[in-house]
C-alpha atoms as a PDB file:
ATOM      1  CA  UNK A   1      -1.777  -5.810   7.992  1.00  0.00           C
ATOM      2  CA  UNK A   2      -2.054  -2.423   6.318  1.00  0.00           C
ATOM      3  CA  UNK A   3      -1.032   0.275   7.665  1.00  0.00           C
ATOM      4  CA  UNK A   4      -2.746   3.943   7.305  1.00  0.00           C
ATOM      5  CA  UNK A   5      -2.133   7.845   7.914  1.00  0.00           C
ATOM      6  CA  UNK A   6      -5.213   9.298   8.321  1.00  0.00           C
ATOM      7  CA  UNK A   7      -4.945  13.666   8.256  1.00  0.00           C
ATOM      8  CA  UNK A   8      -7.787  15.679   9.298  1.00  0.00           C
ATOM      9  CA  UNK A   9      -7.105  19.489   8.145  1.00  0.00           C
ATOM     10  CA  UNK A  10      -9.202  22.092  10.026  1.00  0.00           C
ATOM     11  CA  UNK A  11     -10.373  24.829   7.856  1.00  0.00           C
ATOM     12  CA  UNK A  12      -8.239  27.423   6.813  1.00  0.00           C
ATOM     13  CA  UNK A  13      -8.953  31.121   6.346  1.00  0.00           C
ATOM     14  CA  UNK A  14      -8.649  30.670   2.669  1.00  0.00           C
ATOM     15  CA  UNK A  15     -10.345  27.676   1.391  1.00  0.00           C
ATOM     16  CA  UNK A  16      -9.352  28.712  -2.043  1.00  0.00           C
ATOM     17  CA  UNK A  17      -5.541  29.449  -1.670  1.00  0.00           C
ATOM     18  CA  UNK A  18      -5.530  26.146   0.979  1.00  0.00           C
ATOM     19  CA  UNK A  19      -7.190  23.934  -2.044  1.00  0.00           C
ATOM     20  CA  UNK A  20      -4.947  25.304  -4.900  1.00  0.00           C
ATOM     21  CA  UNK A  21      -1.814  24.346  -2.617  1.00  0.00           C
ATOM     22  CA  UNK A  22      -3.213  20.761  -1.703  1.00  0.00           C
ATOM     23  CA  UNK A  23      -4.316  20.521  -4.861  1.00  0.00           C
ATOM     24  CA  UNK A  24      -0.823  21.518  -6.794  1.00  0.00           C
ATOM     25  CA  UNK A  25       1.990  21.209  -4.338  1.00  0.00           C
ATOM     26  CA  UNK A  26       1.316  18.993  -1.616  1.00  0.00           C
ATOM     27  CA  UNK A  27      -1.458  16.102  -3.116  1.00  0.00           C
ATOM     28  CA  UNK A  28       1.763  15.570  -5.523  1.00  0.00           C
ATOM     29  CA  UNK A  29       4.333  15.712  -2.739  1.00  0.00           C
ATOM     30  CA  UNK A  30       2.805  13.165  -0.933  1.00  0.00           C
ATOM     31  CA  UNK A  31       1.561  11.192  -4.251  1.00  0.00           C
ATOM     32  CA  UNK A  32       5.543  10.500  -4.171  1.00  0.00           C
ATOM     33  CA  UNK A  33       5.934   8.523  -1.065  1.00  0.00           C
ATOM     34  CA  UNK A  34       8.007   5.236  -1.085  1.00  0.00           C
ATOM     35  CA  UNK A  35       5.697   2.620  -0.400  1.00  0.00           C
ATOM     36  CA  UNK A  36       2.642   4.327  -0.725  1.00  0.00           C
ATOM     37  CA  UNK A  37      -0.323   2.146  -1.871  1.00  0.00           C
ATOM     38  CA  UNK A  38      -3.309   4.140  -1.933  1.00  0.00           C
ATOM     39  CA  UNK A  39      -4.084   7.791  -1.504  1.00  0.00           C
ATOM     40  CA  UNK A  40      -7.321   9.829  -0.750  1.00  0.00           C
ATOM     41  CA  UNK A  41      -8.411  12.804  -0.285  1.00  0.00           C
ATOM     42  CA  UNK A  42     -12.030  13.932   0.758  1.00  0.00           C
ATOM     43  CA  UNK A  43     -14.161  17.220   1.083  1.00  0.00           C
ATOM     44  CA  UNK A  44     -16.762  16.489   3.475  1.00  0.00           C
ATOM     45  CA  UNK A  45     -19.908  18.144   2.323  1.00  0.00           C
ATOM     46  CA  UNK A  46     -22.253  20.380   4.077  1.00  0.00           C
ATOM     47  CA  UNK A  47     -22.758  24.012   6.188  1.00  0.00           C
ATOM     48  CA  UNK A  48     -19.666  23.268   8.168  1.00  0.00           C
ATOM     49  CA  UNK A  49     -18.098  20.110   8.696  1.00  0.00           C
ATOM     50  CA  UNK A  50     -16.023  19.521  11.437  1.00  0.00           C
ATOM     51  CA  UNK A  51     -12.985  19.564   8.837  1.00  0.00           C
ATOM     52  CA  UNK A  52     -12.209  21.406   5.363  1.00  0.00           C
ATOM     53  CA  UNK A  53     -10.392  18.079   4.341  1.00  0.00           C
ATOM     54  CA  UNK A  54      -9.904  14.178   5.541  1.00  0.00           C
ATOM     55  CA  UNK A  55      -6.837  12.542   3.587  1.00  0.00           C
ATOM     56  CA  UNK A  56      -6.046   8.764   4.144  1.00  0.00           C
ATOM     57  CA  UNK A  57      -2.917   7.312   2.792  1.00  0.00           C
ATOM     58  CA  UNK A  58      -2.437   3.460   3.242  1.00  0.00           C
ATOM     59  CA  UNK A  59       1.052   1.634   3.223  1.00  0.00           C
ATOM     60  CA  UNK A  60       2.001  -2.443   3.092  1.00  0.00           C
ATOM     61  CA  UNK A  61       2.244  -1.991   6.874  1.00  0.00           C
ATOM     62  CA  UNK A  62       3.629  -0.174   9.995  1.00  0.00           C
ATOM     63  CA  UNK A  63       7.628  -0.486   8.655  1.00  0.00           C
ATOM     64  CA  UNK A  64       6.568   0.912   4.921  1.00  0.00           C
ATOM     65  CA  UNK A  65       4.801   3.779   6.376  1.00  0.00           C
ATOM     66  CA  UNK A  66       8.150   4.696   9.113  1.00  0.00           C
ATOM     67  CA  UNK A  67      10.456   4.550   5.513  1.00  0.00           C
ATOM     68  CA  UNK A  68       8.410   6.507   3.894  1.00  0.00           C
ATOM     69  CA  UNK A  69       7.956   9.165   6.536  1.00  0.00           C
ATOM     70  CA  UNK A  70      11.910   8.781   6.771  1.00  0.00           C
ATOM     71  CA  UNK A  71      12.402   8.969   3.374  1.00  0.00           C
ATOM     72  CA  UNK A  72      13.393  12.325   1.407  1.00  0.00           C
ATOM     73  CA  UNK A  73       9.851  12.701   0.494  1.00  0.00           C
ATOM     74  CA  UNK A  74       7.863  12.217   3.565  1.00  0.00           C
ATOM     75  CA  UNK A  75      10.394  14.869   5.121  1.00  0.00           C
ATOM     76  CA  UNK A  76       9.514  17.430   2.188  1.00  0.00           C
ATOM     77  CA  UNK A  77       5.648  16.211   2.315  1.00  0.00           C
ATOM     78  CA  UNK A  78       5.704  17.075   6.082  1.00  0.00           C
ATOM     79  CA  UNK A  79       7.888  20.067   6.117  1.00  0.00           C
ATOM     80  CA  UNK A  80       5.480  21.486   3.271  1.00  0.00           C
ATOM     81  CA  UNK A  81       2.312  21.395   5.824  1.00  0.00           C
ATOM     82  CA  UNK A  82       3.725  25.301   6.968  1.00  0.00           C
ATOM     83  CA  UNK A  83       3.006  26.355   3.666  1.00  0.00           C
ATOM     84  CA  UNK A  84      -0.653  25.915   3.504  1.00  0.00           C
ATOM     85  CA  UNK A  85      -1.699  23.979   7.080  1.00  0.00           C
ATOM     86  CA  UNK A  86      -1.841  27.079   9.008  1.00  0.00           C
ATOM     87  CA  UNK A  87      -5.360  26.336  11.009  1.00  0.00           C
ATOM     88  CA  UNK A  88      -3.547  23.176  12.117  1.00  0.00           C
ATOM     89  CA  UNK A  89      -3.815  19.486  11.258  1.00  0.00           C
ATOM     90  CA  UNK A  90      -4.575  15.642  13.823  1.00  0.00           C
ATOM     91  CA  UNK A  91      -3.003  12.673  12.566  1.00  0.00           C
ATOM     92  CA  UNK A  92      -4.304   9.606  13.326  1.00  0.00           C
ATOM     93  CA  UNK A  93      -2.719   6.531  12.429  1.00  0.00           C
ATOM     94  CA  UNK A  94      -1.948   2.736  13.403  1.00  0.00           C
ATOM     95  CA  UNK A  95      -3.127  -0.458  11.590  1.00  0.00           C
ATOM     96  CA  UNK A  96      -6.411  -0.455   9.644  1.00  0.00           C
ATOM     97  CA  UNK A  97      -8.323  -3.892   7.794  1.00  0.00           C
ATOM     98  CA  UNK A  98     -11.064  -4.445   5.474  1.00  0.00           C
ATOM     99  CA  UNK A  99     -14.298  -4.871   7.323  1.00  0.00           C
ATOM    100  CA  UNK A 100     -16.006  -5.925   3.805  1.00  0.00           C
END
């Protein structure tokens, strides 16, 4: 059963210099995982959503998503969220399947 990440960023102070670092540093980073078998990122619209971004990352299953974490690119992906994730970040994650 797949297996998926799913990151809910609260807004930052800067939407603009948050965005350009998602955008250029850490979308890539994490673009990079071992394993890694689809990748999204969403800006919810509206006044004020309850969060400035919602990214869901999907592996093969629970063991892909540990190596990747693991791997030398999960550990620069995550070390990277101090750069831009000041306002804080909730990680949800476990096993997911297609409803339809």
């Amino acid at each position: 059963m797949a297996f998926q990440l799913i990151v809910l960023y609260n807004h930052p102070e800067s939407a603009e210099d948050f965005d350009k670092h998602y955008d250029g540093t850490h979308a890539p980073l994490a673009a990079r995982l071992p394993g890694l078998r689809s990748y999204t990122a969403l800006r919810p619209a509206g006044d004020r959503p309850p969060y400035h971004l919602v990214a869901v990352l999907t592996f093969d299953d629970e063991a892909a998503f540990n190596a990747a974490m693991a791997s030398e690119e999960g550990q620069a992906t995550a070390a990277d969220l101090a750069n831009f994730a000041g306002a804080g970040v909730e990680m949800l994650m476990g096993p997911a399947g297609t409803i339809v």
